[in-house]
C-alpha atoms as a PDB file:
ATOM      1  CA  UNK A   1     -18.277  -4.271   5.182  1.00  0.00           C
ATOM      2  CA  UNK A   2     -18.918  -6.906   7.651  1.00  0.00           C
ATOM      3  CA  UNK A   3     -17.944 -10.136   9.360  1.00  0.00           C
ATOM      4  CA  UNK A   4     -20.466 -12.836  10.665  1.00  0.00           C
ATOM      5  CA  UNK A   5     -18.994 -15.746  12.486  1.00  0.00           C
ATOM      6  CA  UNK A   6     -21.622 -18.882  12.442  1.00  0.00           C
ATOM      7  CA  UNK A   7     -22.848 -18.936  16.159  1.00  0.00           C
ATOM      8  CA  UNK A   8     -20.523 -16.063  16.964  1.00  0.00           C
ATOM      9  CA  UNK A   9     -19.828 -12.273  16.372  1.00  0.00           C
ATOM     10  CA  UNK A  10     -20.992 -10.132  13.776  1.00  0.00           C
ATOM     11  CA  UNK A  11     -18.815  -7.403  12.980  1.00  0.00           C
ATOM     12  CA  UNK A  12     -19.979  -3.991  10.955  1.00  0.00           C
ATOM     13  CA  UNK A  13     -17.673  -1.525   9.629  1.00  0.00           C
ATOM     14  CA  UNK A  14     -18.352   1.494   7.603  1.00  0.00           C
ATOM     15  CA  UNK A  15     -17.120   4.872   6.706  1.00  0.00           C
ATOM     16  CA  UNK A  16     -16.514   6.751   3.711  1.00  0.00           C
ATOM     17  CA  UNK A  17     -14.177   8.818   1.632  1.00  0.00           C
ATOM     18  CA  UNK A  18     -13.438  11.205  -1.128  1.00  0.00           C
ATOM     19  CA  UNK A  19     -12.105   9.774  -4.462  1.00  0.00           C
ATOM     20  CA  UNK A  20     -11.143  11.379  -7.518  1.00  0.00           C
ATOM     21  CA  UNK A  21     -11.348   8.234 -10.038  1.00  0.00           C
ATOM     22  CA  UNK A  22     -12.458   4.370 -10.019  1.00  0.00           C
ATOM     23  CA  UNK A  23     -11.242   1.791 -11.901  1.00  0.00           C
ATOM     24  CA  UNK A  24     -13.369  -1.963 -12.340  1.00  0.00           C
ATOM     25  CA  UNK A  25     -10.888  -4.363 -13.609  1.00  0.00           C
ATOM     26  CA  UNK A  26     -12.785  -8.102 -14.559  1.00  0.00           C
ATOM     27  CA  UNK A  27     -10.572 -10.958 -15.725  1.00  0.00           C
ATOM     28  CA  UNK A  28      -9.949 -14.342 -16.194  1.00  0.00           C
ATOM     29  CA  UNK A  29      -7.559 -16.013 -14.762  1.00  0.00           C
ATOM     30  CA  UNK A  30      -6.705 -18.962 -16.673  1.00  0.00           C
ATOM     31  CA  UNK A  31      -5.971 -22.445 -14.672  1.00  0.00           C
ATOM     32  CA  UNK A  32      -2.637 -24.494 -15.312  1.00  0.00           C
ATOM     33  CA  UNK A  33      -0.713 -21.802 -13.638  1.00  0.00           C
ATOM     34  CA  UNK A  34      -0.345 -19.194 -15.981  1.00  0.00           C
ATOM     35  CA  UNK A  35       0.507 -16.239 -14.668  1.00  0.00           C
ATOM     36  CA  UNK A  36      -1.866 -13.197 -15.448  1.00  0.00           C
ATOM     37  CA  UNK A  37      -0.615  -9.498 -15.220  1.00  0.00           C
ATOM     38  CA  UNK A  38      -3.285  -6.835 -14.530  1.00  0.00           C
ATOM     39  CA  UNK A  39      -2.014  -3.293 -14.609  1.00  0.00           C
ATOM     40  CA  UNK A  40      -3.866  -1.622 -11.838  1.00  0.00           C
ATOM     41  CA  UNK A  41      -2.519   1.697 -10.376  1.00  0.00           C
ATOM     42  CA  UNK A  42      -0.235   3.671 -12.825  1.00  0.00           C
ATOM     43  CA  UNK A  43      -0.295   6.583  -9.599  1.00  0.00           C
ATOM     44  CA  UNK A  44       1.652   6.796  -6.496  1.00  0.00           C
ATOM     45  CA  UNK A  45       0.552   4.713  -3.747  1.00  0.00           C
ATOM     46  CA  UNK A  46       0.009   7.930  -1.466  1.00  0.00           C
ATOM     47  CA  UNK A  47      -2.871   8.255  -4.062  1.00  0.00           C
ATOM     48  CA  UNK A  48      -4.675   5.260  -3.502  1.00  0.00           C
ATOM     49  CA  UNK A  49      -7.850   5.308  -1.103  1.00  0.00           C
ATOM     50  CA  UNK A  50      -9.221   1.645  -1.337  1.00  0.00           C
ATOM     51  CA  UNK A  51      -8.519  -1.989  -3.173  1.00  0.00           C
ATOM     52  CA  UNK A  52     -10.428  -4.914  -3.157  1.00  0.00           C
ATOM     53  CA  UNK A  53     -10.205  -8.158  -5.002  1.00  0.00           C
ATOM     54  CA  UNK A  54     -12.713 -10.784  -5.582  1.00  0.00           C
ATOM     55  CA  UNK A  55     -13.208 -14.156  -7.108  1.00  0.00           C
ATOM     56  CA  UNK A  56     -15.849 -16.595  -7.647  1.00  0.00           C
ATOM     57  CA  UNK A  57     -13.515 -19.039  -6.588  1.00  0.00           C
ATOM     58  CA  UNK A  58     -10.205 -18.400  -4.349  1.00  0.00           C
ATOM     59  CA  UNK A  59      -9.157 -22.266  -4.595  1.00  0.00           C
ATOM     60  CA  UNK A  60      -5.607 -22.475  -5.653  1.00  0.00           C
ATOM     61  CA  UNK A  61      -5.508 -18.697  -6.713  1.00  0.00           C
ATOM     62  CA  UNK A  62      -2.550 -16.887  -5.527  1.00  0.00           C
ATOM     63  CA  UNK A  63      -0.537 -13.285  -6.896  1.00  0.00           C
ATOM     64  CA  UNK A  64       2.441 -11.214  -6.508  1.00  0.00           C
ATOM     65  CA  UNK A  65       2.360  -7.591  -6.781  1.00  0.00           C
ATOM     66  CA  UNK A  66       4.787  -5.834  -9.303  1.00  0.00           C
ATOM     67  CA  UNK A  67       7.925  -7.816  -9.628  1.00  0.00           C
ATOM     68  CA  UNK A  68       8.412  -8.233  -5.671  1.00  0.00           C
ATOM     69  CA  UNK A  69       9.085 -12.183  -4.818  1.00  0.00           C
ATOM     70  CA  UNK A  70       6.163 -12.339  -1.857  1.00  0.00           C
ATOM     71  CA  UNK A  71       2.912 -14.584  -3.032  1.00  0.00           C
ATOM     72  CA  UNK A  72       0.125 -13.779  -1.442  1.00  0.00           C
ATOM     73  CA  UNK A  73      -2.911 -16.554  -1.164  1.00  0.00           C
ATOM     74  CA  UNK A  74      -6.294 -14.940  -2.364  1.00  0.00           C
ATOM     75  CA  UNK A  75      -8.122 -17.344  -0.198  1.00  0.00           C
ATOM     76  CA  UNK A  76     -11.357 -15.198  -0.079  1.00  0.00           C
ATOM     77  CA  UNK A  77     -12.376 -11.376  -0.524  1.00  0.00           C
ATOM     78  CA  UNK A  78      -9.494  -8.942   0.147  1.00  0.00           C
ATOM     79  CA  UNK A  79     -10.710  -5.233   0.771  1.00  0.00           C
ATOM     80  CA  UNK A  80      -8.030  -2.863   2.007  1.00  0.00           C
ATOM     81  CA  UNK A  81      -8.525   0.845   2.811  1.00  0.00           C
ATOM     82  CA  UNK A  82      -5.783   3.831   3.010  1.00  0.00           C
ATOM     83  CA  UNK A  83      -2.868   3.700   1.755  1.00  0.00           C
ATOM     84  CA  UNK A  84      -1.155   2.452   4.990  1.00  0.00           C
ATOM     85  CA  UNK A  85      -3.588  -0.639   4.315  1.00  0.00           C
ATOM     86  CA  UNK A  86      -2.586  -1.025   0.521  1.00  0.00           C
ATOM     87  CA  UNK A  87       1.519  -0.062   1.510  1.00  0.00           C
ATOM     88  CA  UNK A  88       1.438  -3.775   3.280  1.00  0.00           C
ATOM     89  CA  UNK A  89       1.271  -4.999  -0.187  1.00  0.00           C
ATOM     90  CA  UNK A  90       4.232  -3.410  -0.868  1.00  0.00           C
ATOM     91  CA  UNK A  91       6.356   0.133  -1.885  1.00  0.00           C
ATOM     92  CA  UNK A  92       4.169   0.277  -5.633  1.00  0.00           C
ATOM     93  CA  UNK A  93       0.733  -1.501  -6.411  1.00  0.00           C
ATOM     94  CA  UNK A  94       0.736  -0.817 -10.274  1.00  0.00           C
ATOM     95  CA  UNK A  95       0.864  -4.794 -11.886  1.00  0.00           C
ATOM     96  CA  UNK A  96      -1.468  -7.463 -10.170  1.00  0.00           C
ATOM     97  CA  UNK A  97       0.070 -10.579 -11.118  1.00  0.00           C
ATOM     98  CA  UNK A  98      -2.381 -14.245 -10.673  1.00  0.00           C
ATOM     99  CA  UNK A  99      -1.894 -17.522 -11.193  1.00  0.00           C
ATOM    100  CA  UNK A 100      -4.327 -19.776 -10.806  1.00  0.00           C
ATOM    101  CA  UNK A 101      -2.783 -23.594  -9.789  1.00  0.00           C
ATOM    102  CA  UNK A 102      -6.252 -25.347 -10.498  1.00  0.00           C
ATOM    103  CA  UNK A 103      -6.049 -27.596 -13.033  1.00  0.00           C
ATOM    104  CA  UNK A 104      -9.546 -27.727 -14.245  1.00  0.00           C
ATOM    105  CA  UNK A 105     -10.690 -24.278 -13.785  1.00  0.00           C
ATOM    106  CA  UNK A 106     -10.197 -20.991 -14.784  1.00  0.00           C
ATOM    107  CA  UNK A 107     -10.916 -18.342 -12.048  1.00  0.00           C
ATOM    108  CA  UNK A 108     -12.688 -14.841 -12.792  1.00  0.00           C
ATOM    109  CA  UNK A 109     -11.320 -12.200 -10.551  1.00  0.00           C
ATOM    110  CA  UNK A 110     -12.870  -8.479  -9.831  1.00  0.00           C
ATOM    111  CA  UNK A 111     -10.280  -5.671  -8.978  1.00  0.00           C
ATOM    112  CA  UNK A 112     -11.726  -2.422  -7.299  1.00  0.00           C
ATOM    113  CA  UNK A 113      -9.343   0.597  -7.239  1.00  0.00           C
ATOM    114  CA  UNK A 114     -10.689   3.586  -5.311  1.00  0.00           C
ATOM    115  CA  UNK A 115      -8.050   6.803  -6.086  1.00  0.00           C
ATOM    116  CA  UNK A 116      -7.184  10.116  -6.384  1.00  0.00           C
ATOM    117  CA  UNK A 117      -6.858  11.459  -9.599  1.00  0.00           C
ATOM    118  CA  UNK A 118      -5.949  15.703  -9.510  1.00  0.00           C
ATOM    119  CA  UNK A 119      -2.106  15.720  -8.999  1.00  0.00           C
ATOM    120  CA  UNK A 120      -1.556  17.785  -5.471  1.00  0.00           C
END
């Protein structure tokens, strides 16, 4: 993972971690605001190891997680690590919801999910 600022810092992170399970979620997010569900983590948070969300384009595209009131902007590549990192997001990660405010566009998101699978 890494950062370059134009005439500025680059930044390089990296480590690694065991994981039990993957999952590759690809969808489309259709414009005119509809809001999209995407059921991503049906484990307990203390489970997860990694998330990251992508777009091809992060105009307009916002979500909620589960059925908490907080909107987050998607306004480029999110990649969070530990689940101190994904807890931010709030107390359960297991629905994804998008909408997409574009009006002309539909948006094509990539979700990452990086867990633990063996019950401890």
């Amino acid at each position: 993972m890494g950062l370059a600022v134009a005439d500025g810092p680059n930044i390089e992170a990296s480590d690694h971690f065991d994981a039990e399970a993957f999952e590759k979620i690809e969808a489309e997010i259709p414009k005119n605001s509809v809001p999209t569900t995407l059921n991503v983590q049906p484990s307990l948070l203390t489970e997860l190891k990694a998330l990251i969300i992508i777009s091809d384009s992060y105009e307009d595209l916002t979500f909620t997680v589960d059925e908490a009131a907080t909107e987050f902007t998607l306004d480029g590549p999110l990649m969070l690590v530990g689940a101190g990192n994904i807890g931010m997001l709030g107390a359960t990660v297991n629905n994804l919801i998008f909408t997409n405010a574009n009006a002309t566009t539909a948006k094509n998101v990539t979700i990452l999910v990086v867990r633990d699978a063996i019950e401890a």
